[in-house]
C-alpha atoms as a PDB file:
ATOM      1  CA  UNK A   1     -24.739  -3.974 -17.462  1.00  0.00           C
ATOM      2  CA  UNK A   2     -21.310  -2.682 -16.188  1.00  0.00           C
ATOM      3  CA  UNK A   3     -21.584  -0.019 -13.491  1.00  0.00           C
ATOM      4  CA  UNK A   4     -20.938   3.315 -13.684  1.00  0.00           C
ATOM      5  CA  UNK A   5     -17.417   4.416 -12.506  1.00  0.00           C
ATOM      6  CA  UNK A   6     -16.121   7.641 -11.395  1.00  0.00           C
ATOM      7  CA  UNK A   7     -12.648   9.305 -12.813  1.00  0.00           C
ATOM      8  CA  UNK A   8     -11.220   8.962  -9.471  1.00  0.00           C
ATOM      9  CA  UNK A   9     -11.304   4.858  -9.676  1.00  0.00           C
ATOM     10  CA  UNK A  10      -9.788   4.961 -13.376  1.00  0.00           C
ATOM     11  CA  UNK A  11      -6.069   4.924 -13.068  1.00  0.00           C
ATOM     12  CA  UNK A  12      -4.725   3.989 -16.913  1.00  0.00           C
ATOM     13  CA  UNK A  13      -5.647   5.741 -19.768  1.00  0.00           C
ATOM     14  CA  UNK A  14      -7.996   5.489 -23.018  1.00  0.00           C
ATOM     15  CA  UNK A  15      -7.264   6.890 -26.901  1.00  0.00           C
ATOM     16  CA  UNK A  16      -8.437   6.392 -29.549  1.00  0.00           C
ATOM     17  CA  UNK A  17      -5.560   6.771 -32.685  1.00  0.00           C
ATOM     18  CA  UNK A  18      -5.856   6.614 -36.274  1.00  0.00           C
ATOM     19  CA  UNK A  19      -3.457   4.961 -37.945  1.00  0.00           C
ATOM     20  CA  UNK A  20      -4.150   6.860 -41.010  1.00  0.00           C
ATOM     21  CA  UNK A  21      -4.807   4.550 -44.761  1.00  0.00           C
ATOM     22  CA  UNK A  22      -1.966   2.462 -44.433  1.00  0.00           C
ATOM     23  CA  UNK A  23       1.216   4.101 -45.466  1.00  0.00           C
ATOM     24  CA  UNK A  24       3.363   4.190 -41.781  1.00  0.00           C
ATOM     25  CA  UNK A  25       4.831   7.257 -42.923  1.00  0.00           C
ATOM     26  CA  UNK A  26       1.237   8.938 -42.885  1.00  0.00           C
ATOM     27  CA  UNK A  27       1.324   8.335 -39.249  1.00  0.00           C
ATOM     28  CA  UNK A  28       1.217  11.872 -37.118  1.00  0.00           C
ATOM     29  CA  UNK A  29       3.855  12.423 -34.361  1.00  0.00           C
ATOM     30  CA  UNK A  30       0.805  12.487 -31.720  1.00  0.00           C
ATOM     31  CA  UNK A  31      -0.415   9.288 -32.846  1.00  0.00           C
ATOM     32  CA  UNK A  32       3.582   8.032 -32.998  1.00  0.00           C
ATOM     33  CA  UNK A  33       4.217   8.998 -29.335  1.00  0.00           C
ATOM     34  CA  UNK A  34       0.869   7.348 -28.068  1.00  0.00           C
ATOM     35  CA  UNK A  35       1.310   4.130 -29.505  1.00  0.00           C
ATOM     36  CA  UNK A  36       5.168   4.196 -28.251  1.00  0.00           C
ATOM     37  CA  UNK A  37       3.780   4.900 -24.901  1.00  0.00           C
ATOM     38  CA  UNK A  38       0.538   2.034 -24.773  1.00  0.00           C
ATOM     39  CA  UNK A  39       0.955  -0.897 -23.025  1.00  0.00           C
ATOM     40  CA  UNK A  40      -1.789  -2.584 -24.381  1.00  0.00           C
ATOM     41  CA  UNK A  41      -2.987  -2.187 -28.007  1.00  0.00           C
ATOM     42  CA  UNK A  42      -5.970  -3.155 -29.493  1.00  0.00           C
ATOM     43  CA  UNK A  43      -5.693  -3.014 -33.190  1.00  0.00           C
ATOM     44  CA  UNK A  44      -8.146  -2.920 -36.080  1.00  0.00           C
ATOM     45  CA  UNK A  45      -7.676  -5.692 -39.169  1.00  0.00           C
ATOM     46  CA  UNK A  46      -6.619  -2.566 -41.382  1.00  0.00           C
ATOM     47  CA  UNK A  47      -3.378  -1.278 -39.534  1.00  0.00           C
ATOM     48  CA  UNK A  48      -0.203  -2.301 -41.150  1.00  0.00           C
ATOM     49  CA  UNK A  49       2.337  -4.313 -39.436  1.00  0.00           C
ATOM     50  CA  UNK A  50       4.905  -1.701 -40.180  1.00  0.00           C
ATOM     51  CA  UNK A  51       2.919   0.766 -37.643  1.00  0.00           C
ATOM     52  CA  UNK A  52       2.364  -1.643 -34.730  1.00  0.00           C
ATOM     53  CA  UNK A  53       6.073  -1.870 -35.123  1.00  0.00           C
ATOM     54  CA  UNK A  54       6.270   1.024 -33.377  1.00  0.00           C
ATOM     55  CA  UNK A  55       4.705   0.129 -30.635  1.00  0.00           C
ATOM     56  CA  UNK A  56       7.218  -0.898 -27.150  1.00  0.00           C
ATOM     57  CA  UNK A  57       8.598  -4.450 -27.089  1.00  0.00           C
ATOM     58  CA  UNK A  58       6.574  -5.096 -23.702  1.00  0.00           C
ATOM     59  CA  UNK A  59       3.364  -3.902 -24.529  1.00  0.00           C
ATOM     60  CA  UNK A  60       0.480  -6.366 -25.429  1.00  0.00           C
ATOM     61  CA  UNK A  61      -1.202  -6.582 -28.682  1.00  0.00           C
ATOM     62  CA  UNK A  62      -4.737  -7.513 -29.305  1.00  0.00           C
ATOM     63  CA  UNK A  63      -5.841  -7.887 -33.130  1.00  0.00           C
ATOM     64  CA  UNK A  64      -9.667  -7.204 -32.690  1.00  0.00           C
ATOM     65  CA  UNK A  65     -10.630  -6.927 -36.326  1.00  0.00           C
ATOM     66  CA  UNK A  66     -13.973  -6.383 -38.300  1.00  0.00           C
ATOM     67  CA  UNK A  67     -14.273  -6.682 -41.418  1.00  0.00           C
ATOM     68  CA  UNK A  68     -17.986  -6.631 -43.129  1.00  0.00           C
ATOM     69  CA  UNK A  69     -18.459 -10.029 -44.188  1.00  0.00           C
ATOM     70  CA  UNK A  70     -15.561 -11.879 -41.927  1.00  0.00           C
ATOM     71  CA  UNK A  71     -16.098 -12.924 -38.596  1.00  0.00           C
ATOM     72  CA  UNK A  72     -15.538  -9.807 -36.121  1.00  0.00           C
ATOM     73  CA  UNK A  73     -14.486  -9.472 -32.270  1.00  0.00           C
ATOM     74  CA  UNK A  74     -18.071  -8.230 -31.070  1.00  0.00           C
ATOM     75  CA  UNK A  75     -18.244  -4.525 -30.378  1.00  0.00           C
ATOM     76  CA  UNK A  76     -19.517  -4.893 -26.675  1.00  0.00           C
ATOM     77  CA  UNK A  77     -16.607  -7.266 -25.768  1.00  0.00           C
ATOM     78  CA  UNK A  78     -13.917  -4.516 -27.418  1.00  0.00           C
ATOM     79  CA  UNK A  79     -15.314  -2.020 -25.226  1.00  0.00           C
ATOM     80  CA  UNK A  80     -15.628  -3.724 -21.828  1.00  0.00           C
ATOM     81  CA  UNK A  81     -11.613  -4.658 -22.467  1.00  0.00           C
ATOM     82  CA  UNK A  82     -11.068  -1.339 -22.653  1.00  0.00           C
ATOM     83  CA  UNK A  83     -12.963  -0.687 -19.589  1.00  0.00           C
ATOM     84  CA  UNK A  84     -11.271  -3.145 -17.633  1.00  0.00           C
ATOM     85  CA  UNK A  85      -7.562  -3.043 -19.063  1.00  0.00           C
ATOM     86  CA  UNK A  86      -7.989   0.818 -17.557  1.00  0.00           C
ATOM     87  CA  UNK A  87      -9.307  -0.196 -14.303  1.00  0.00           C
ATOM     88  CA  UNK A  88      -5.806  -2.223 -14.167  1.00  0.00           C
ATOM     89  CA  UNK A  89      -3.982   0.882 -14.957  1.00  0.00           C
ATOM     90  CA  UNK A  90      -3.207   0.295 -18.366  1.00  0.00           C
ATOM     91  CA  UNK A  91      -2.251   2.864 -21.251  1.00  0.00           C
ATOM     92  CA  UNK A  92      -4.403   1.440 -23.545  1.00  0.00           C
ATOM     93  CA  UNK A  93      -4.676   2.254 -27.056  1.00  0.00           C
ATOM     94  CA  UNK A  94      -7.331   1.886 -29.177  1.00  0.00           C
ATOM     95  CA  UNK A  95      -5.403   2.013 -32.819  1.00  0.00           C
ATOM     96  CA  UNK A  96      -7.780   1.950 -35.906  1.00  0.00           C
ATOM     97  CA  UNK A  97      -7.503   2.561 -39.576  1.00  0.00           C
ATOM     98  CA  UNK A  98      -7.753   5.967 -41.060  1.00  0.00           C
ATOM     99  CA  UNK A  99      -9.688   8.377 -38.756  1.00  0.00           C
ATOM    100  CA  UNK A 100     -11.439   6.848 -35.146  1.00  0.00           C
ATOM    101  CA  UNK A 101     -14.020   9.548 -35.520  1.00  0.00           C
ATOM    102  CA  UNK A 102     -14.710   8.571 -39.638  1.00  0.00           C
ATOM    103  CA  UNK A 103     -17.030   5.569 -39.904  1.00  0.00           C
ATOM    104  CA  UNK A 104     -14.754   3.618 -37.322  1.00  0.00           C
ATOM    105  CA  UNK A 105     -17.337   3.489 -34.442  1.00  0.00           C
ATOM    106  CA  UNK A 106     -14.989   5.752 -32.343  1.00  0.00           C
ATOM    107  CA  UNK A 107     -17.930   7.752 -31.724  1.00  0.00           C
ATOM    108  CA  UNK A 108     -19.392   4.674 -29.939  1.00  0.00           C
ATOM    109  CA  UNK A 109     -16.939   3.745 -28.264  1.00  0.00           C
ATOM    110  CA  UNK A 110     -15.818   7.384 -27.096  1.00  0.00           C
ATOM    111  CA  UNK A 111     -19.610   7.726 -25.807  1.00  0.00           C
ATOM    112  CA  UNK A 112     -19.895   4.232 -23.640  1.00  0.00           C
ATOM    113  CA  UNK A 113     -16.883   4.687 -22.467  1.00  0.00           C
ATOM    114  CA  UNK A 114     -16.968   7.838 -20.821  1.00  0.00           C
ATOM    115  CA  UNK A 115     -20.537   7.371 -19.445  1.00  0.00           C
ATOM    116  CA  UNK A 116     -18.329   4.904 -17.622  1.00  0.00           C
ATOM    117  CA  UNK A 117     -16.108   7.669 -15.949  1.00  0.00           C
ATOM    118  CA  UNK A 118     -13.402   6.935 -18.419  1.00  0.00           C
ATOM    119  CA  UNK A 119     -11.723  10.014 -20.233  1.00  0.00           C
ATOM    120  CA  UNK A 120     -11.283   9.443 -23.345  1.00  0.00           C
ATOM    121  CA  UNK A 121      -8.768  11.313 -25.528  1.00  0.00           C
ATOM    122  CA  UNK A 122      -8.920  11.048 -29.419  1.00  0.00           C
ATOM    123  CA  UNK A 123      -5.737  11.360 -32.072  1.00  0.00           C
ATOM    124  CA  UNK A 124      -7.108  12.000 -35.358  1.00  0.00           C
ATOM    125  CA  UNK A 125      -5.893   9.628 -38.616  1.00  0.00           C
ATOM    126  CA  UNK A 126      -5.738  10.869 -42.439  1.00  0.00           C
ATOM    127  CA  UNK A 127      -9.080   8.842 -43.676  1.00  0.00           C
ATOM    128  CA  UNK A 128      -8.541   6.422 -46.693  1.00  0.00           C
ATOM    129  CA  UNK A 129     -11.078   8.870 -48.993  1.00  0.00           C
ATOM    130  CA  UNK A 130      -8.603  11.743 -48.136  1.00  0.00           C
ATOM    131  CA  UNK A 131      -5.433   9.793 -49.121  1.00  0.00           C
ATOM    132  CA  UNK A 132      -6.866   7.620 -51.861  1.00  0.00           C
ATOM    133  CA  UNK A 133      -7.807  10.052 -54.563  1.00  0.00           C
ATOM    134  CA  UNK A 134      -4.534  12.268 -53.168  1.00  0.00           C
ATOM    135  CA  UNK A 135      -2.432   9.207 -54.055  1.00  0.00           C
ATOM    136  CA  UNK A 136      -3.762   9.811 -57.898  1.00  0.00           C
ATOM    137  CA  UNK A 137      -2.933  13.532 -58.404  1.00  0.00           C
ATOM    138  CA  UNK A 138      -6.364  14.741 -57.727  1.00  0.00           C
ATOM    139  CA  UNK A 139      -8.051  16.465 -54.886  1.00  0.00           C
ATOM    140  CA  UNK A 140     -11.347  16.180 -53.235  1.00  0.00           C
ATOM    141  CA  UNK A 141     -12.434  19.989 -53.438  1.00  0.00           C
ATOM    142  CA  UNK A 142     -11.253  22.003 -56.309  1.00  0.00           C
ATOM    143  CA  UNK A 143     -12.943  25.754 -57.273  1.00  0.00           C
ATOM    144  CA  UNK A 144     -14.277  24.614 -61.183  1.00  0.00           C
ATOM    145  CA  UNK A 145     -15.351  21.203 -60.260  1.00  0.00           C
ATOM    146  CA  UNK A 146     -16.574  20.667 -56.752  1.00  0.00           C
ATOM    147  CA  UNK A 147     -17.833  22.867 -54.003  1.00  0.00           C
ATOM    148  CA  UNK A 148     -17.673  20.300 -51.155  1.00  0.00           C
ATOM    149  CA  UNK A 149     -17.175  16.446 -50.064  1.00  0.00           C
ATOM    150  CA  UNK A 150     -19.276  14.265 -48.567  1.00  0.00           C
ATOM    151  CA  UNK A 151     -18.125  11.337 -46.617  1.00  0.00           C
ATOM    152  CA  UNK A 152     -20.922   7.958 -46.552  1.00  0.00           C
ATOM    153  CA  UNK A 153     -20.752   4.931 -45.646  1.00  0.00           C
ATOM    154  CA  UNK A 154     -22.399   1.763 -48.660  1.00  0.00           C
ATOM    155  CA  UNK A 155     -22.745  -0.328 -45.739  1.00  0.00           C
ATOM    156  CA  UNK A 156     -26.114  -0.097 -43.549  1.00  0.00           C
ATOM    157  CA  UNK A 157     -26.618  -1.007 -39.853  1.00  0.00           C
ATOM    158  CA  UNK A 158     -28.581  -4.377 -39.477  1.00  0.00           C
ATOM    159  CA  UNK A 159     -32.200  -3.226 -39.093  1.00  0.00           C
ATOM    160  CA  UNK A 160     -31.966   0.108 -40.852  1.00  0.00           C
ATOM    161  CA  UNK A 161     -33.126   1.293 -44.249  1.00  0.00           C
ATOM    162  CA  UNK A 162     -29.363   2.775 -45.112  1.00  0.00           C
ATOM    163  CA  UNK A 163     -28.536   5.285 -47.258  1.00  0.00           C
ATOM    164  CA  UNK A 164     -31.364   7.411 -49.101  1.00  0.00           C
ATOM    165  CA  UNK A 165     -29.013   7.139 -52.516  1.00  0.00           C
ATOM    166  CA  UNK A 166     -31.604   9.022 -54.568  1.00  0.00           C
ATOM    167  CA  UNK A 167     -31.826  11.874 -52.718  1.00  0.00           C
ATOM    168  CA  UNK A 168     -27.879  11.797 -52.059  1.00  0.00           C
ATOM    169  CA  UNK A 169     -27.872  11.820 -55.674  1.00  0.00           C
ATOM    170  CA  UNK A 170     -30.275  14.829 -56.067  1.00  0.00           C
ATOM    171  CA  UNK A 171     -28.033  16.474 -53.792  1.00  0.00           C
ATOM    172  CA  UNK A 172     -24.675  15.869 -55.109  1.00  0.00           C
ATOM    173  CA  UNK A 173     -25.753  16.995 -58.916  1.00  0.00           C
ATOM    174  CA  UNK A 174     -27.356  20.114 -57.592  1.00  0.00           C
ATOM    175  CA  UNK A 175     -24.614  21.429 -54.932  1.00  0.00           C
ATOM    176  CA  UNK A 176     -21.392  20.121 -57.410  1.00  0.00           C
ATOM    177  CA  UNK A 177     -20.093  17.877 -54.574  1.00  0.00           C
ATOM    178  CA  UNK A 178     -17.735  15.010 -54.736  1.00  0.00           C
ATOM    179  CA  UNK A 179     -18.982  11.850 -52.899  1.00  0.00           C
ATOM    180  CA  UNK A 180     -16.857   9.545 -50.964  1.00  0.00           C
ATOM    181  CA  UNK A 181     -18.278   6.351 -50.104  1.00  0.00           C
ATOM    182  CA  UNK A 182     -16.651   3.588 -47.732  1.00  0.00           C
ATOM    183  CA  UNK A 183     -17.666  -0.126 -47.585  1.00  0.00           C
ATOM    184  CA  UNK A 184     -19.556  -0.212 -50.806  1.00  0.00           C
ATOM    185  CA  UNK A 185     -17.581  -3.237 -52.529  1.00  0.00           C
ATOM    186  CA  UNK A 186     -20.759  -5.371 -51.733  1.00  0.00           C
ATOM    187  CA  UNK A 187     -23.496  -2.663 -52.944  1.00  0.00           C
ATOM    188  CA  UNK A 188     -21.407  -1.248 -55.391  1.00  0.00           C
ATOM    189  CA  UNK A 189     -24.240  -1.890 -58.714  1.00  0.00           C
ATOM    190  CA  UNK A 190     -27.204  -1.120 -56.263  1.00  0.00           C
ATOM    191  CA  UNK A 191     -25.142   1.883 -55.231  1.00  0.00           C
ATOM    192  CA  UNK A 192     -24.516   3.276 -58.976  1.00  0.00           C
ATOM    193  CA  UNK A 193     -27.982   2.401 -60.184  1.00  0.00           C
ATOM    194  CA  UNK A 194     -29.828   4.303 -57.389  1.00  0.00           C
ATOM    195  CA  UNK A 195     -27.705   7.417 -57.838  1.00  0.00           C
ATOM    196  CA  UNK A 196     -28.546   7.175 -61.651  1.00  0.00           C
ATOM    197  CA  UNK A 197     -31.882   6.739 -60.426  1.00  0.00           C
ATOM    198  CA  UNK A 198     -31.609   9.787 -58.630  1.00  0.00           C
ATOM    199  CA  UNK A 199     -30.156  12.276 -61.538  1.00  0.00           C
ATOM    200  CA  UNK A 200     -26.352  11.636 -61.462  1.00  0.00           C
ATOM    201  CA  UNK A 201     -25.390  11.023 -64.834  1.00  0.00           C
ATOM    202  CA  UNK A 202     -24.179   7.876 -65.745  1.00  0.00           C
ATOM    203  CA  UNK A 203     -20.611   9.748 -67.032  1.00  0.00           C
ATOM    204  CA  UNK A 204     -20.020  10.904 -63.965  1.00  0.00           C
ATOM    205  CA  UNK A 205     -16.289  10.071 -63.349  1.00  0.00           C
ATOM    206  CA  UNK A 206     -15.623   7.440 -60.855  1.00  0.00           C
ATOM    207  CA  UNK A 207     -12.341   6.321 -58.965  1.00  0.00           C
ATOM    208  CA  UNK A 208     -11.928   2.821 -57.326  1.00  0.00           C
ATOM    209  CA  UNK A 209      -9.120   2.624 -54.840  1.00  0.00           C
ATOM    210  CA  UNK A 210      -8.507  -0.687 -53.209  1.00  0.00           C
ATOM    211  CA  UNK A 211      -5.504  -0.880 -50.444  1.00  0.00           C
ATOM    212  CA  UNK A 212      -4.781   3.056 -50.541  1.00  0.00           C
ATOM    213  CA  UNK A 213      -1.444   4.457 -49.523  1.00  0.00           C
ATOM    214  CA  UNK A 214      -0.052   0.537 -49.497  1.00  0.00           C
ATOM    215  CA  UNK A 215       2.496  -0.943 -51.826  1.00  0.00           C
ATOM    216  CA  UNK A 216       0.189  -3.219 -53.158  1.00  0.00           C
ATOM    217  CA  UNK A 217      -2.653  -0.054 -53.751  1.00  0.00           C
ATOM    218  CA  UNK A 218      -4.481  -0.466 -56.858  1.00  0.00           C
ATOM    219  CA  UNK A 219      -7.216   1.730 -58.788  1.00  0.00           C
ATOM    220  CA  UNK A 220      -9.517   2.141 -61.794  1.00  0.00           C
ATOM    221  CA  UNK A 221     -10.949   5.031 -62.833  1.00  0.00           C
ATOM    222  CA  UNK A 222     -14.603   4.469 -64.391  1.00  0.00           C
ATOM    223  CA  UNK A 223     -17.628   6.178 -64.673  1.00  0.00           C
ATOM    224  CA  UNK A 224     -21.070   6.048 -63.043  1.00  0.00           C
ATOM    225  CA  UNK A 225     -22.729   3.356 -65.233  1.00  0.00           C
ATOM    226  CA  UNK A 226     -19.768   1.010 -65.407  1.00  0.00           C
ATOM    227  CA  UNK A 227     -18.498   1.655 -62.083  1.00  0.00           C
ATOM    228  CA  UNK A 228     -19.664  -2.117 -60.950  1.00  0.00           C
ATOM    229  CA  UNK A 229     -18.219  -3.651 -64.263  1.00  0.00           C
ATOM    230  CA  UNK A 230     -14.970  -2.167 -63.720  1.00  0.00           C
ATOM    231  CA  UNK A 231     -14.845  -3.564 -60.401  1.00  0.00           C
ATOM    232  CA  UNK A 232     -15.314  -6.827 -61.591  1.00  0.00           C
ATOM    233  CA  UNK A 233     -13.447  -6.727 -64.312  1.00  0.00           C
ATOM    234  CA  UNK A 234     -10.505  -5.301 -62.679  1.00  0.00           C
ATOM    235  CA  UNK A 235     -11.684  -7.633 -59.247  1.00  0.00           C
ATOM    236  CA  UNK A 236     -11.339  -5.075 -57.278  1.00  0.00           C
ATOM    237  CA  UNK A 237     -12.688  -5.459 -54.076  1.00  0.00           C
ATOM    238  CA  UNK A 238     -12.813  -4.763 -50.407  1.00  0.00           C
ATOM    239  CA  UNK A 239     -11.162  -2.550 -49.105  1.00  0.00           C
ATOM    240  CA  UNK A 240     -11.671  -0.012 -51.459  1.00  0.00           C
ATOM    241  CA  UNK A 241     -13.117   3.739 -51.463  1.00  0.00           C
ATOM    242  CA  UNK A 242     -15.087   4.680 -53.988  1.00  0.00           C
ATOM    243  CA  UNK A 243     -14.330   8.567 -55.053  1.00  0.00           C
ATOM    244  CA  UNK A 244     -17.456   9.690 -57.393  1.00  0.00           C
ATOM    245  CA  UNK A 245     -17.615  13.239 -59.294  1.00  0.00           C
ATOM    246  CA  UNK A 246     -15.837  15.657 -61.505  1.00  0.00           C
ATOM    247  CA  UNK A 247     -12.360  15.862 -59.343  1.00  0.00           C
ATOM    248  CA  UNK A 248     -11.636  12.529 -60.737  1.00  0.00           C
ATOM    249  CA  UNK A 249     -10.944  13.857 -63.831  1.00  0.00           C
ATOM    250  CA  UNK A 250      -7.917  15.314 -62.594  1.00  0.00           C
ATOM    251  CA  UNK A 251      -6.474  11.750 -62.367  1.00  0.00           C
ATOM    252  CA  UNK A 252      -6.087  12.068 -66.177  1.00  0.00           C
ATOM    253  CA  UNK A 253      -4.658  15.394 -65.949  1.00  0.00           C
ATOM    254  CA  UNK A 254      -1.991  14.259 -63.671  1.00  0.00           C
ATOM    255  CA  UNK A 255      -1.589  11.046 -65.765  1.00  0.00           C
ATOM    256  CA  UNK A 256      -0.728  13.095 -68.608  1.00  0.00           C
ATOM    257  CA  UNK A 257       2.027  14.777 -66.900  1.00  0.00           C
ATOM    258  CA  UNK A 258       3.090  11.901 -64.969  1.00  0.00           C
ATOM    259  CA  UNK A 259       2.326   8.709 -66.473  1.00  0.00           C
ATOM    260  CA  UNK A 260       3.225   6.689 -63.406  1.00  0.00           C
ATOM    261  CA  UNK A 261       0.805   8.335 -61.416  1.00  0.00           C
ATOM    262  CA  UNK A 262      -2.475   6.712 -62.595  1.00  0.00           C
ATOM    263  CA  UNK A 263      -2.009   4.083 -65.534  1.00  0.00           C
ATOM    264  CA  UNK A 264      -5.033   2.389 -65.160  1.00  0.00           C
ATOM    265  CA  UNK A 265      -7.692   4.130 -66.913  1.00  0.00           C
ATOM    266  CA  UNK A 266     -10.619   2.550 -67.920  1.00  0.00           C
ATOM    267  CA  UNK A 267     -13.322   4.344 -70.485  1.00  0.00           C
ATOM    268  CA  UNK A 268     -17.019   4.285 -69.988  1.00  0.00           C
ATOM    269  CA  UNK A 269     -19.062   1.471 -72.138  1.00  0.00           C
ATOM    270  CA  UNK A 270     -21.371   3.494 -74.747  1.00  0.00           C
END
């Protein structure tokens, strides 16, 4: 176990930065000036080359990446380098995709690290859900077809049941909420049958959004029941957000008076 340290022995710095989906020009100014300022950057497998770009010409990058499925730089070894790098007096930089504090195990990190004596500060990212569906012409929340969002993750800790998707479902349907759902490439026909299961109808709209806010972004828009088939079909895969309920239908909407907003469309199987 590492031992505990006191501010007072800590002489670099710790934040955590979200590079937002993808786009550079997405990036905040807060998040700009931090990276500018790091000498040592530890970078997740989503961040685009054009925003590490902006970090200085003699500060040291280290690509840490996880991906579900790939081989990933193990969690506990990512944290005690950014223990140690600050010990040294480094301005390190923790720079992950989207938001730190939105499925990106800032939390965790943020916790361990300042049981440790370390302060961390956090610079928040626009999340891929966020950008995604805005990148089609339609919003998350809108007064006539959804009341809230809700944010999940498809992909379940090792050892844990995951997601209660009926329930979710139950929930969603009742309340008129759109749900978001991140790493569920893998789960994605387990994912739509449970929440048919659970009283979502199978024409609920559904938009698949692989690469968001990138050049080479690409999207369906489905529904419920053929949500898996379309991914297929279209092989769209990881990494992709999944944006399910009413708002999507605003994609067409937007299509109509902008046809080069959305032009994939696909229609639901009978």
């Amino acid at each position: 176990m590492l031992p505990r340290h006191t501010p007072r022995q800590l002489h670099g710095t710790c934040t955590l930065v979200g590079a937002g989906p993808g786009d550079p020009e997405l990036l905040t100014l807060k998040a700009l000036k931090a990276i500018q300022r790091a000498t040592l950057l530890l970078v997740d497998d989503l961040v685009s080359p054009e925003i590490i770009a902006h970090a200085s010409a003699s500060a040291r990058i280290v690509h840490v990446g996880k991906r579900g499925g790939c081989q990933s730089t193990p969690q506990a070894f990512i944290e005690k380098l950014m223990l140690l790098a600050v010990q040294e007096g480094e301005h390190v930089v923790r720079l992950k995709g989207g938001d730190p504090f939105i499925f990106g195990r800032g939390g965790e990190e943020a916790e361990h690290l300042r049981a440790l004596g370390v302060d961390v500060q956090v610079i928040n990212g626009i999340t891929a859900g966020l950008a995604g569906i805005t990148s089609l012409g339609a919003p998350l929340t809108h007064r006539d077809r959804a009341h809230g969002v809700l944010f999940v993750t498809g992909h379940a800790k090792p050892g844990s049941t995951g997601m209660d998707w009926q329930q979710l479902a139950a929930t969603v349907h009742a309340a008129q909420l759109t749900l978001v759902v991140y790493m569920g490439v893998a789960a994605a026909a387990q994912i739509a049958q449970a929440l048919q299961d659970g009283g979502l109808p199978a024409h609920t709209p559904v938009a698949i959004i692989q690469h968001a806010t990138l050049p080479d972004q690409r999207h369906a828009i489905t529904c419920l029941q053929d949500m898996a088939r379309t991914m297929a079909t279209e092989e769209l895969g990881s990494p992709s957000v999944l944006v399910i309920g009413d708002v999507v239908r605003g994609v067409a909407a937007c299509a109509a008076a902008q046809p080069t907003v959305a032009p994939t469309l696909q229609v639901c199987h009978a």
